[in-house]
C-alpha atoms as a PDB file:
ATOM      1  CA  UNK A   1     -27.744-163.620-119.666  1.00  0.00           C
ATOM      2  CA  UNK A   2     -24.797-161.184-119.818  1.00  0.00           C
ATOM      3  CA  UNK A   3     -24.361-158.790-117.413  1.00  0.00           C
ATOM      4  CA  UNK A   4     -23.697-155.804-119.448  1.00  0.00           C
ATOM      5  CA  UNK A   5     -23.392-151.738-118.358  1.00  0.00           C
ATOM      6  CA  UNK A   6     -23.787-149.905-121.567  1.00  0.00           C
ATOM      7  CA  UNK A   7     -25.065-146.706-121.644  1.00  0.00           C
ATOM      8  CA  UNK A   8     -23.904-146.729-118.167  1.00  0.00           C
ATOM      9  CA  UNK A   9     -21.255-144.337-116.623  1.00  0.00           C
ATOM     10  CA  UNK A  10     -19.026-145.299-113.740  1.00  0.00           C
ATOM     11  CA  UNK A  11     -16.736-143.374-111.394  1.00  0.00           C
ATOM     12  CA  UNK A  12     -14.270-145.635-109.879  1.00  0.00           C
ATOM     13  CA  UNK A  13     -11.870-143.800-107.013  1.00  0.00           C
ATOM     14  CA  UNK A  14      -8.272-144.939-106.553  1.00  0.00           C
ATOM     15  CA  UNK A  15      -8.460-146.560-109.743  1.00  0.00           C
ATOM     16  CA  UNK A  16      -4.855-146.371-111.425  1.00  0.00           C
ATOM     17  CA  UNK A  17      -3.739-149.628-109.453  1.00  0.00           C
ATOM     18  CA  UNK A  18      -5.032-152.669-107.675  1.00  0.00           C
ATOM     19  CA  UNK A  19      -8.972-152.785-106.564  1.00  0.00           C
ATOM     20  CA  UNK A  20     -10.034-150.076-108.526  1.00  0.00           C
ATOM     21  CA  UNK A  21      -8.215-150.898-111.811  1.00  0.00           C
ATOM     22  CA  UNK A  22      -9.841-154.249-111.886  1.00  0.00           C
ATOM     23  CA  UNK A  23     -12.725-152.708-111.230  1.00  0.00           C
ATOM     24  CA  UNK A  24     -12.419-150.110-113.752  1.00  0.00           C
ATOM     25  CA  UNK A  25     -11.124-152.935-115.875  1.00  0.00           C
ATOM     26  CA  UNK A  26     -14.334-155.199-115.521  1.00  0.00           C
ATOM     27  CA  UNK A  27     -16.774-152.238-115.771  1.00  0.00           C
ATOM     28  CA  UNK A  28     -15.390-150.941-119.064  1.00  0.00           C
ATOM     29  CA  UNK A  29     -15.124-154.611-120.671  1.00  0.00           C
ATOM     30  CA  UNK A  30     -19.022-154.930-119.550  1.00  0.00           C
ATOM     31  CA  UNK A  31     -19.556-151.720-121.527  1.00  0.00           C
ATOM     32  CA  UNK A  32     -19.395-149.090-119.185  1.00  0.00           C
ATOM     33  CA  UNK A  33     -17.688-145.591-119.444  1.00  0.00           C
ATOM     34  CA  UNK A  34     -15.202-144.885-116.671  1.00  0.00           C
ATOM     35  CA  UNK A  35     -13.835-142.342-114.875  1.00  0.00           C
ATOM     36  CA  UNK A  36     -10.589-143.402-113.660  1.00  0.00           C
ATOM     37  CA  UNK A  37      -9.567-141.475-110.915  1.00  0.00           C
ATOM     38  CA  UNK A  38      -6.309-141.586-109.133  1.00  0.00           C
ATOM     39  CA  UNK A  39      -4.111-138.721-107.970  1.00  0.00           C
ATOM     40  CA  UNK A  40      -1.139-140.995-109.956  1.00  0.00           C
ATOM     41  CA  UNK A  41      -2.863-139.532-113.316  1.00  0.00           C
ATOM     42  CA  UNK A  42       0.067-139.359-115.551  1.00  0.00           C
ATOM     43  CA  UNK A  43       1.411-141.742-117.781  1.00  0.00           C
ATOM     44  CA  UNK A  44       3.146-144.837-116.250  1.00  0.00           C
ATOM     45  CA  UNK A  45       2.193-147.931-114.389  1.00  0.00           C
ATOM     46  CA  UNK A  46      -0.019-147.561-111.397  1.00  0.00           C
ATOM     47  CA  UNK A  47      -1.519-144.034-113.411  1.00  0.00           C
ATOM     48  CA  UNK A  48      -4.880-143.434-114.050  1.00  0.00           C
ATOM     49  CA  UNK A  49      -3.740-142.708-117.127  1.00  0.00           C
ATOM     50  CA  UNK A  50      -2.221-145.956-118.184  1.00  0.00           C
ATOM     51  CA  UNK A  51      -5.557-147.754-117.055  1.00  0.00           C
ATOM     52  CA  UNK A  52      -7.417-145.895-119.371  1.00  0.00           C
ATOM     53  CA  UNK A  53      -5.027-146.518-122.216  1.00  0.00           C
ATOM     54  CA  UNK A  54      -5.730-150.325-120.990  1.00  0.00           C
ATOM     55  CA  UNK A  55      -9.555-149.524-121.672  1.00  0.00           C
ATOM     56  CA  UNK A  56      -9.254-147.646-124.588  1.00  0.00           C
ATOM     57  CA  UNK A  57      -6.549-150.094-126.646  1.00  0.00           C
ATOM     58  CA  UNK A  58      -9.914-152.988-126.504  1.00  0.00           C
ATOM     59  CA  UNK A  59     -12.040-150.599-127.925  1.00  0.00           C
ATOM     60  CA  UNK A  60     -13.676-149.119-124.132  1.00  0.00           C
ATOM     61  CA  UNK A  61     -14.514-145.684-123.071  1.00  0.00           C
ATOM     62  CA  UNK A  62     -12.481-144.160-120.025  1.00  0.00           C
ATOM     63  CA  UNK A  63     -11.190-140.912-119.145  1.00  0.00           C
ATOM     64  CA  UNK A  64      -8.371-139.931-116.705  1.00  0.00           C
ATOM     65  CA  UNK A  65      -9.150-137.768-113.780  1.00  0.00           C
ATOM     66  CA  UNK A  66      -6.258-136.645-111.241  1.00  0.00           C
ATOM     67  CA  UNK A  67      -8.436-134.741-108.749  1.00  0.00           C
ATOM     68  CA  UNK A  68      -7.709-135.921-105.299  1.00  0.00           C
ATOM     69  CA  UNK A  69     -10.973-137.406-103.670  1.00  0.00           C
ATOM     70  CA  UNK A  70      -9.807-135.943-100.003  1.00  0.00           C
ATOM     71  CA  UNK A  71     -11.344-131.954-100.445  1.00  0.00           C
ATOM     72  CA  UNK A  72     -14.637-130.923-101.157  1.00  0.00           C
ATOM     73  CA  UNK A  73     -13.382-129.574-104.612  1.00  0.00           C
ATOM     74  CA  UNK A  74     -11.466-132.477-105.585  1.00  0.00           C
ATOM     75  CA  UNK A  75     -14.868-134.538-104.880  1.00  0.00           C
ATOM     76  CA  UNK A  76     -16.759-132.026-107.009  1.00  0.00           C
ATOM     77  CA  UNK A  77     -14.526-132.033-109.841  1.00  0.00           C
ATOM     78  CA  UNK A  78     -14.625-136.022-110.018  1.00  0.00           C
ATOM     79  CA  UNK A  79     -17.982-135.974-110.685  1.00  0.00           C
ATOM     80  CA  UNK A  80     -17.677-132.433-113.061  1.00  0.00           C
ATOM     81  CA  UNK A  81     -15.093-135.120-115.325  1.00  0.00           C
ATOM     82  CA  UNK A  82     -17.869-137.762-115.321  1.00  0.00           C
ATOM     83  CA  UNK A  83     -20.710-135.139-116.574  1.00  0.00           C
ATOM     84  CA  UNK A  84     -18.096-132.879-119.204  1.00  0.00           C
ATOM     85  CA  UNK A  85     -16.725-136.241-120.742  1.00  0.00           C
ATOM     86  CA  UNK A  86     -19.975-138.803-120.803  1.00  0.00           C
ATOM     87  CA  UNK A  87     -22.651-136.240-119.641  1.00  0.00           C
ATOM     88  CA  UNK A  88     -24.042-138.255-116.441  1.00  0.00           C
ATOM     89  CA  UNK A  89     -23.361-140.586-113.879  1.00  0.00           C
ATOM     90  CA  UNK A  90     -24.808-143.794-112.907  1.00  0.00           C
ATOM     91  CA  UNK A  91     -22.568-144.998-110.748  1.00  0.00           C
ATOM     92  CA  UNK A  92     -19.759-144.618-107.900  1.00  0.00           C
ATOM     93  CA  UNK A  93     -16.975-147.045-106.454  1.00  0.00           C
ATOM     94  CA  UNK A  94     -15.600-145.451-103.520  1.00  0.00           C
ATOM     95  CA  UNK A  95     -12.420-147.291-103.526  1.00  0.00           C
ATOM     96  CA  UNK A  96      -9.724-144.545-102.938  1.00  0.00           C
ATOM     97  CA  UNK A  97      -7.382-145.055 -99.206  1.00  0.00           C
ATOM     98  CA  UNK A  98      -4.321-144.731 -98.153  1.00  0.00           C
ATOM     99  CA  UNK A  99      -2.753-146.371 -94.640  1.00  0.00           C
ATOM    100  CA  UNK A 100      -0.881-144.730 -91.668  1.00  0.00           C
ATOM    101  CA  UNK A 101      -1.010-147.398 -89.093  1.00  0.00           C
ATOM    102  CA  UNK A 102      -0.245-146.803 -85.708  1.00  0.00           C
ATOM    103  CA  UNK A 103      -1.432-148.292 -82.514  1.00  0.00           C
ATOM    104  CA  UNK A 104      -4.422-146.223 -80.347  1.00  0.00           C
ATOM    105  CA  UNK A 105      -1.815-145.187 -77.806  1.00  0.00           C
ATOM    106  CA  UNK A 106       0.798-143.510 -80.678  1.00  0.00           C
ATOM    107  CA  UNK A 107      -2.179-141.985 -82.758  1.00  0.00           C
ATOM    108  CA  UNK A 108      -1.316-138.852 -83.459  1.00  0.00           C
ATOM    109  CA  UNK A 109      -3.393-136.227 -86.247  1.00  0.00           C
ATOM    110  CA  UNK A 110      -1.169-136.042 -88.296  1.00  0.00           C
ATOM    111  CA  UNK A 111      -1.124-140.162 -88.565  1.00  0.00           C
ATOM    112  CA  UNK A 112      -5.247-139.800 -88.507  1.00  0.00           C
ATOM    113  CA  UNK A 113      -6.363-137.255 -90.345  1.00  0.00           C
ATOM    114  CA  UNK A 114      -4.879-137.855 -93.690  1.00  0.00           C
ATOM    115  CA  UNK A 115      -7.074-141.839 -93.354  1.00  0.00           C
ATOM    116  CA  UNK A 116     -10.331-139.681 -92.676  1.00  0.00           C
ATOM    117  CA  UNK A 117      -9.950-137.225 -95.614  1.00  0.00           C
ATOM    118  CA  UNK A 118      -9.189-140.506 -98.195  1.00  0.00           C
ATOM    119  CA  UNK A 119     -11.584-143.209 -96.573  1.00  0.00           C
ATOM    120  CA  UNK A 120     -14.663-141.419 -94.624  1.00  0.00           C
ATOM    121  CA  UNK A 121     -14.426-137.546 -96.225  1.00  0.00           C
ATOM    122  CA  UNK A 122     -13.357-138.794 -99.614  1.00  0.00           C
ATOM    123  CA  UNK A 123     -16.300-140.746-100.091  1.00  0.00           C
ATOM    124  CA  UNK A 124     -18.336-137.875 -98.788  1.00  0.00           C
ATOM    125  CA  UNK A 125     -16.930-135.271-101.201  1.00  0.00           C
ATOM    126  CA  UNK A 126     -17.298-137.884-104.177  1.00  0.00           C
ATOM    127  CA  UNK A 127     -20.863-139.094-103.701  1.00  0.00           C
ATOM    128  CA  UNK A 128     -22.612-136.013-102.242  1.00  0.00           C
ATOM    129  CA  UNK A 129     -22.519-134.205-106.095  1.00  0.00           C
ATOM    130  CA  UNK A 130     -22.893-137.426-107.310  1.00  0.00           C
ATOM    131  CA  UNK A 131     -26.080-138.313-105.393  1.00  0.00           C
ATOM    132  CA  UNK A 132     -27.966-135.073-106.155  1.00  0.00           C
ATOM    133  CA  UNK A 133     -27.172-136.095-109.642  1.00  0.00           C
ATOM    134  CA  UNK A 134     -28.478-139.381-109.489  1.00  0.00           C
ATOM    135  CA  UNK A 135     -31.467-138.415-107.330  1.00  0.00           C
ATOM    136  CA  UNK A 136     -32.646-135.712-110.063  1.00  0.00           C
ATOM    137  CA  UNK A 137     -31.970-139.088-112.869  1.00  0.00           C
ATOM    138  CA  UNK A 138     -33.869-141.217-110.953  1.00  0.00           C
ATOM    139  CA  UNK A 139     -31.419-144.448-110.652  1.00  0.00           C
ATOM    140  CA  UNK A 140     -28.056-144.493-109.172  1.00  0.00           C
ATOM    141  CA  UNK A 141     -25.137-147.207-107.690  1.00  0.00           C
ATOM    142  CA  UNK A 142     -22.927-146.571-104.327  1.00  0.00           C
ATOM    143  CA  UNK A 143     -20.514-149.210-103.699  1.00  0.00           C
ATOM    144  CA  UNK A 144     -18.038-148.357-101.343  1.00  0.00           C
ATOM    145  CA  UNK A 145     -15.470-150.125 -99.691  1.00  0.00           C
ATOM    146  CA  UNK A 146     -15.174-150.864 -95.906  1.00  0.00           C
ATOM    147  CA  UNK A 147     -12.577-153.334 -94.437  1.00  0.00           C
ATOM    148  CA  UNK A 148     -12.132-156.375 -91.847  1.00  0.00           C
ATOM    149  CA  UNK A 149     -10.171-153.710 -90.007  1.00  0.00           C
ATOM    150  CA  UNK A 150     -13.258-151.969 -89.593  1.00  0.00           C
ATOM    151  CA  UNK A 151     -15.967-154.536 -89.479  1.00  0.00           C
ATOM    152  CA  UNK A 152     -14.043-157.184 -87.347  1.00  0.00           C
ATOM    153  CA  UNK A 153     -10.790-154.878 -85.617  1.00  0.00           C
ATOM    154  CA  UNK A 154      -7.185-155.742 -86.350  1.00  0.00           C
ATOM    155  CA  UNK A 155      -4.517-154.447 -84.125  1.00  0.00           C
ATOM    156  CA  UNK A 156      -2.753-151.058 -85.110  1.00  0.00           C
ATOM    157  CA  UNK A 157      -5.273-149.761 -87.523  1.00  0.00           C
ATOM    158  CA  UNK A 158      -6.935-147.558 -85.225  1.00  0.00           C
ATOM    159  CA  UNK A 159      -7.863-144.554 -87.404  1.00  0.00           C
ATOM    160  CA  UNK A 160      -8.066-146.711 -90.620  1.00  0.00           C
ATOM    161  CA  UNK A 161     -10.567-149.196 -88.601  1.00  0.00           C
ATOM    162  CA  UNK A 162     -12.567-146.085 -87.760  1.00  0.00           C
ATOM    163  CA  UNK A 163     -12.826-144.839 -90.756  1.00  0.00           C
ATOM    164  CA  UNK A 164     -14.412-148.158 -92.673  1.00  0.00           C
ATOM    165  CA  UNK A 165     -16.790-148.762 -90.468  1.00  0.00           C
ATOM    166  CA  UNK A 166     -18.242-145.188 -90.552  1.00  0.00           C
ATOM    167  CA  UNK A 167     -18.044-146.350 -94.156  1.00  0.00           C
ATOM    168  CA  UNK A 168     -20.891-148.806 -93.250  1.00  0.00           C
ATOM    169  CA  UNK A 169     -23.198-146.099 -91.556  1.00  0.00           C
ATOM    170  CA  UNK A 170     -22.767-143.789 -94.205  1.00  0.00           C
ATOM    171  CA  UNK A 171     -24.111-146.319 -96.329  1.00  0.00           C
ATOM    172  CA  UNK A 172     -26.982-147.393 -94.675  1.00  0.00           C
ATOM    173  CA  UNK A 173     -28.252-143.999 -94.222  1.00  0.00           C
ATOM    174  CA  UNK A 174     -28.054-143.426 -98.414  1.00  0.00           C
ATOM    175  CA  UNK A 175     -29.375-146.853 -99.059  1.00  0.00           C
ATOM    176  CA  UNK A 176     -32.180-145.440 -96.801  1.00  0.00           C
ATOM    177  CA  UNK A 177     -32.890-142.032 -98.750  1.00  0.00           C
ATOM    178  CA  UNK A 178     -31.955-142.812-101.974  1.00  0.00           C
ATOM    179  CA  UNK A 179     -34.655-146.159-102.454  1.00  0.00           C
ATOM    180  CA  UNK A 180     -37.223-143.318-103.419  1.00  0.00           C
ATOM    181  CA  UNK A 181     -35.050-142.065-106.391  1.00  0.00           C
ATOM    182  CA  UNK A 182     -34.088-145.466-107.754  1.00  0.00           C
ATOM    183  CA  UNK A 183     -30.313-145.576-105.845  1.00  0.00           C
ATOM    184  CA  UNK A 184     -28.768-148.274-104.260  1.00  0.00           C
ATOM    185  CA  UNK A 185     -26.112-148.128-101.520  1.00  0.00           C
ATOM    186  CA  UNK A 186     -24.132-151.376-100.712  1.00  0.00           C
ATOM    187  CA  UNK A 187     -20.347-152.061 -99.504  1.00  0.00           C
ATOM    188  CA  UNK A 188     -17.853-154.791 -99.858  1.00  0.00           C
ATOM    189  CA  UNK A 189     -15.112-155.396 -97.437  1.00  0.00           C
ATOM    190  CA  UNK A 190     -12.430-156.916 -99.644  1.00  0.00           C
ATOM    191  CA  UNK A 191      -9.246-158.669 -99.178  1.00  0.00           C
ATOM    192  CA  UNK A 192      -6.870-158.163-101.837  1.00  0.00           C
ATOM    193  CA  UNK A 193      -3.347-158.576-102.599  1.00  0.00           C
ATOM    194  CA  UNK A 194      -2.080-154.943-103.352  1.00  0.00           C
ATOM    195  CA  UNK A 195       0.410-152.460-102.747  1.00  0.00           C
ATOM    196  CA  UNK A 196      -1.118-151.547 -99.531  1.00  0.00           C
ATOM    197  CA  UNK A 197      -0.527-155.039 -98.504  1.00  0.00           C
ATOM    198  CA  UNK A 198       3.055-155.286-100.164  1.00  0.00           C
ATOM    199  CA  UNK A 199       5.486-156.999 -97.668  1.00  0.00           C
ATOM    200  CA  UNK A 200       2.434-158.576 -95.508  1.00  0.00           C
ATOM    201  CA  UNK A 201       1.026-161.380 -97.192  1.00  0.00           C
ATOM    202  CA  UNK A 202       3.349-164.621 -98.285  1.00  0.00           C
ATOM    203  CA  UNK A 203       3.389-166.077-101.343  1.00  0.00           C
ATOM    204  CA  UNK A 204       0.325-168.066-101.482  1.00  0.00           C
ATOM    205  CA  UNK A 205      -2.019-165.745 -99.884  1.00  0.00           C
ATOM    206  CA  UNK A 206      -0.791-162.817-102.798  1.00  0.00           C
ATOM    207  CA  UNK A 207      -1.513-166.176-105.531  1.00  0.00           C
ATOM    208  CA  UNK A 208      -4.811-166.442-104.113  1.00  0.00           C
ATOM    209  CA  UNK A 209      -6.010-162.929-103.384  1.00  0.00           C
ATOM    210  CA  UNK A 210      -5.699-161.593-106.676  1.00  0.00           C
ATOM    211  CA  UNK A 211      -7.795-158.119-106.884  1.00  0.00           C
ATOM    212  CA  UNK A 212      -9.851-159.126-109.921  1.00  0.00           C
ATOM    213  CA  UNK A 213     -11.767-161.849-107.922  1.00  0.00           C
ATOM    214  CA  UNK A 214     -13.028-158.764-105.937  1.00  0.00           C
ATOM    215  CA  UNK A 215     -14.368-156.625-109.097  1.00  0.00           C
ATOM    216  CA  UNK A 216     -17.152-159.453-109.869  1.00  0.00           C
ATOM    217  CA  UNK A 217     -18.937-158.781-107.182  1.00  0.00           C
ATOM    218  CA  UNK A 218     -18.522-154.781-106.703  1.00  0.00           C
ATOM    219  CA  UNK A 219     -19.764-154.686-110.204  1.00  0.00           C
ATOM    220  CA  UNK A 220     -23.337-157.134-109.103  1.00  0.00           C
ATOM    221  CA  UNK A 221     -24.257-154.561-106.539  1.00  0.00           C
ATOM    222  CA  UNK A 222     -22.935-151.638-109.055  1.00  0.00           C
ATOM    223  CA  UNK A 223     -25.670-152.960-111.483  1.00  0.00           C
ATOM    224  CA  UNK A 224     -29.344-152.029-112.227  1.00  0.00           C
ATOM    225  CA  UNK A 225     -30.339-155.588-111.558  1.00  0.00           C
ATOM    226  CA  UNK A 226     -28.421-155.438-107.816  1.00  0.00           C
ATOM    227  CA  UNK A 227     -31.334-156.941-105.448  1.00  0.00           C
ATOM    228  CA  UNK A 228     -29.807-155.793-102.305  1.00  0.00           C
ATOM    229  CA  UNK A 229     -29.930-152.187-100.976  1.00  0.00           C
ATOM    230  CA  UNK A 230     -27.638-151.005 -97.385  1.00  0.00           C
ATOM    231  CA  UNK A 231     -25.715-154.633 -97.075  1.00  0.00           C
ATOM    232  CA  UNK A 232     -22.164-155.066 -96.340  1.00  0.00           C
ATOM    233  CA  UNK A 233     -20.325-158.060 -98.491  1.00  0.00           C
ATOM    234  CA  UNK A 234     -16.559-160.046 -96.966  1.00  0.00           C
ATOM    235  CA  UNK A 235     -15.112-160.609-100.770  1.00  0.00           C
ATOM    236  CA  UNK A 236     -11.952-162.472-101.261  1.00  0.00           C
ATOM    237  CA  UNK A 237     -10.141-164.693-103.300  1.00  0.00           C
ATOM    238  CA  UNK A 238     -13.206-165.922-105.104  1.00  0.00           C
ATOM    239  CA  UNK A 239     -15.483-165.804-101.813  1.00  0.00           C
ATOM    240  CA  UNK A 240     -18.371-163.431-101.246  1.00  0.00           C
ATOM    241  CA  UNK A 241     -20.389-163.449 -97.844  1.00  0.00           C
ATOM    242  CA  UNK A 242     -22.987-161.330 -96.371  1.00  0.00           C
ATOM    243  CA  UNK A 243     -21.622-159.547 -93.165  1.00  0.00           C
ATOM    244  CA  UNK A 244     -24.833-158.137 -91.312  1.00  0.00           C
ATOM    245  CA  UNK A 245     -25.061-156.557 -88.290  1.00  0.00           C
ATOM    246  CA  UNK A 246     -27.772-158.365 -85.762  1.00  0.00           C
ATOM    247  CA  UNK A 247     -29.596-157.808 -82.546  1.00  0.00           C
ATOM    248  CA  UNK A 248     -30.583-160.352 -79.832  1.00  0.00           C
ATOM    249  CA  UNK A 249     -33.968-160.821 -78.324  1.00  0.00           C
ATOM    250  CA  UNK A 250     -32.340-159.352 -75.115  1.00  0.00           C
ATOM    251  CA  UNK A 251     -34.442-159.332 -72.522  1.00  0.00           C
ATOM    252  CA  UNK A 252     -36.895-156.223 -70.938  1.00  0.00           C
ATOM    253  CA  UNK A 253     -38.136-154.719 -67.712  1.00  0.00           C
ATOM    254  CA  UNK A 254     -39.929-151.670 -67.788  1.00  0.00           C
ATOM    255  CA  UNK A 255     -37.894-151.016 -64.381  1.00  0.00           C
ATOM    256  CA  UNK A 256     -34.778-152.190 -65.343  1.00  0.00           C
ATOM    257  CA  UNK A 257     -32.189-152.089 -62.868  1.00  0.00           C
ATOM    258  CA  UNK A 258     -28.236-152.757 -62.430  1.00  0.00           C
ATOM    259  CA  UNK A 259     -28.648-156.409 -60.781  1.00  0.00           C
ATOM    260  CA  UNK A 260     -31.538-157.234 -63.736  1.00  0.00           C
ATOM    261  CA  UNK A 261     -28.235-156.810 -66.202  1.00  0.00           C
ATOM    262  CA  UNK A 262     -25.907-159.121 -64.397  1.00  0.00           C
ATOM    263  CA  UNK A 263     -28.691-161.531 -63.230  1.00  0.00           C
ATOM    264  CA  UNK A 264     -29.880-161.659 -66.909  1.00  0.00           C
ATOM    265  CA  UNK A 265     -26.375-161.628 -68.758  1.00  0.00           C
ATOM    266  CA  UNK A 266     -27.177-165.003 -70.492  1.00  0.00           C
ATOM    267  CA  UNK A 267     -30.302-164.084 -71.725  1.00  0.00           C
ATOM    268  CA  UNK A 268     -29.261-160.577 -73.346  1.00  0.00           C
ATOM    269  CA  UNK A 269     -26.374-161.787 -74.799  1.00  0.00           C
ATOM    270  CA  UNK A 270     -28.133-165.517 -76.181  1.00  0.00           C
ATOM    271  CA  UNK A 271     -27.462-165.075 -80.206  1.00  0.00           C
ATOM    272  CA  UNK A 272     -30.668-167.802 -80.797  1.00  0.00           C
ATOM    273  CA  UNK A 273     -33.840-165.754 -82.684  1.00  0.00           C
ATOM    274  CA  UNK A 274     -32.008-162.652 -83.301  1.00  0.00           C
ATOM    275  CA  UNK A 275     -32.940-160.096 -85.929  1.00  0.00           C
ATOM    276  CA  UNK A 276     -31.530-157.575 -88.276  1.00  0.00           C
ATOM    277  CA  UNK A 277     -32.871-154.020 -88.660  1.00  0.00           C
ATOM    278  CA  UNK A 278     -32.057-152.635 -91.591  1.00  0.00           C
ATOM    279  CA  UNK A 279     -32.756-148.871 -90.470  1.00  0.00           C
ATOM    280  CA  UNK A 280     -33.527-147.681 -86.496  1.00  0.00           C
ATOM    281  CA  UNK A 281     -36.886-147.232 -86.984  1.00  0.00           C
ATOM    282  CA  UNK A 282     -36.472-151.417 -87.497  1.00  0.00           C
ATOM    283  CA  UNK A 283     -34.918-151.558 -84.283  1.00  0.00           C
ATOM    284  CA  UNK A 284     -37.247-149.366 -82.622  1.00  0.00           C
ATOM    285  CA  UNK A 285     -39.782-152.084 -83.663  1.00  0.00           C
ATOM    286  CA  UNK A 286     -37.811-154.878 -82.127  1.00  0.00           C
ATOM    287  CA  UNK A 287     -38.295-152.411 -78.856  1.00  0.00           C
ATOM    288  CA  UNK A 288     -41.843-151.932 -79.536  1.00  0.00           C
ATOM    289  CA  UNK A 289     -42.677-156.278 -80.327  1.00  0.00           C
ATOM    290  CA  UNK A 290     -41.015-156.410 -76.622  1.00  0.00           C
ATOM    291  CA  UNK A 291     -43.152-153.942 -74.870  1.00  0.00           C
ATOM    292  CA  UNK A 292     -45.677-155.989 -76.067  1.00  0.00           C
ATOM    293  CA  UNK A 293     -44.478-159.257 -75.361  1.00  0.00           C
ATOM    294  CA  UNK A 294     -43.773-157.813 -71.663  1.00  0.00           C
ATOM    295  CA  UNK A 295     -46.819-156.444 -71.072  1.00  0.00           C
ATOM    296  CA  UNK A 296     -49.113-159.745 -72.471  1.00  0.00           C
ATOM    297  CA  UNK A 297     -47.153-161.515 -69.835  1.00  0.00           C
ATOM    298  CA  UNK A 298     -48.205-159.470 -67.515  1.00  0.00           C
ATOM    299  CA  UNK A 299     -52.336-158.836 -68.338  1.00  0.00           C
ATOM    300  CA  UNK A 300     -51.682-162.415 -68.346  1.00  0.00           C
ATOM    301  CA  UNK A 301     -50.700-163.137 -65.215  1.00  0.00           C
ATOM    302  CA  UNK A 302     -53.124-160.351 -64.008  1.00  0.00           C
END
């Protein structure tokens, strides 16, 4: 069957151009309403306002919001749009950033801050209102959007790197109190051909990484019938993976000391019959399963 959104309404961040027009795009031809928010509002290409006249012109419902997703207003005013034009919100793509690359050593704030307020406080200012919203509706969709940069590294992108991964915990800790109230928290870590990669990629690599093969699967985990709840998705060029972060089997002394470490480097660091904890009280268990493995072995040997 047809995925469909209707009745739905969406907030997409960062929307007037690349990722989050396609995104916008795919939601409203599903039948969602969107909030297209860029701080490019105004008429033109690369405007919120000209993706909405995209939506609108195929018979869709959009409106344009310019509010900057970086403040605590701006955030607050996003999700003000959503509830004055459609009356609630089902749905958030945190998809608004900006780049100032710079290597660790030549950081400076000016360089850093400005990442943090778009990436890491944007998504805080946009989803906070938005989650007590969807907590007091019972059912609500996060998908926000982390980066190889900040799953994986990649040289120079110190502060940007930073700021998608905290992406990730941020995440994990709404996928982990918003289950009760019917929300869902996921990210994707695309790879996209845009105009923050304009001058980068060559011209096959901009052919294949075209941003709509990225929407497909923001809008699965943006829909009621998304499975998955605190996961982090690679998505590019008409590939989606699971990233997940794991945990060995390590290995345990109740009186560990240095030489136990470098005696049993192979063991700790042995990736057979890991596990993955979705939440710390998950990996507390892992710690808990060896204490009891450890101390079996020795009432055994006792």
């Amino acid at each position: 069957m047809t995925m469909r959104f209707d009745g739905r309404v969406a907030i997409v961040t960062g929307a007037g151009s690349g990722l989050g027009r396609a995104h916008a795009l795919l939601l409203a031809e599903r039948g969602a309403a969107v909030v297209v928010n860029d701080i490019a509002a105004g008429d033109g290409d690369g405007s919120a306002a000209s993706v909405v006249a995209e939506i609108v012109a195929v018979g869709g419902a959009a409106f344009a919001d310019g509010h900057s997703v970086a403040t605590p207003d701006g955030g607050a005013a996003i999700v003000a749009t959503a509830l004055q034009q459609f009356g609630r919100v089902d749905i958030v793509v945190n998809n608004a950033g900006i780049v100032r690359d710079k290597t660790f050593a030549k950081l400076t704030p000016d360089l850093l801050e400005p990442v943090l307020d778009v990436h890491l406080r944007g998504a805080f200012h946009v989803t906070g209102p938005a989650f007590r919203v969807m907590r007091e509706n019972g059912y609500g969709r996060i998908v926000s959007t982390s980066s190889a940069a900040g799953l994986f590294g990649n040289f120079g992108q110190t502060g940007y790197g930073a700021a998608k991964m905290a992406l990730v915990g941020l995440t994990r800790v709404l996928a982990l109190e918003g289950e009760r109230y019917g929300i869902r928290a996921n990210v994707v870590a695309p790879i996209a051909a845009t105009a923050m990669s304009a001058g980068i990629l060559d011209e096959e690599w901009e052919r294949r990484l075209r941003p709509e093969l990225v929407s497909p699967a923001v809008a699965f985990l943006a829909h009621e019938d998304c499975p998955v709840n605190g996961d982090v998705f690679s998505v590019a060029a008409g590939r989606v993976a699971k990233v997940f972060i794991a945990e060995t089997r390590g290995f345990y002394t109740p009186d560990l000391t240095l030489e136990d470490v470098r005696d049993q480097w192979a063991t700790i660091c042995a990736e057979d019959g890991y596990a993955v904890p979705h939440s710390a009280e998950q990996e507390r268990d892992l710690l808990s399963a060896a204490f009891a493995v450890a101390e079996g072995v020795v009432s055994e040997a006792r």
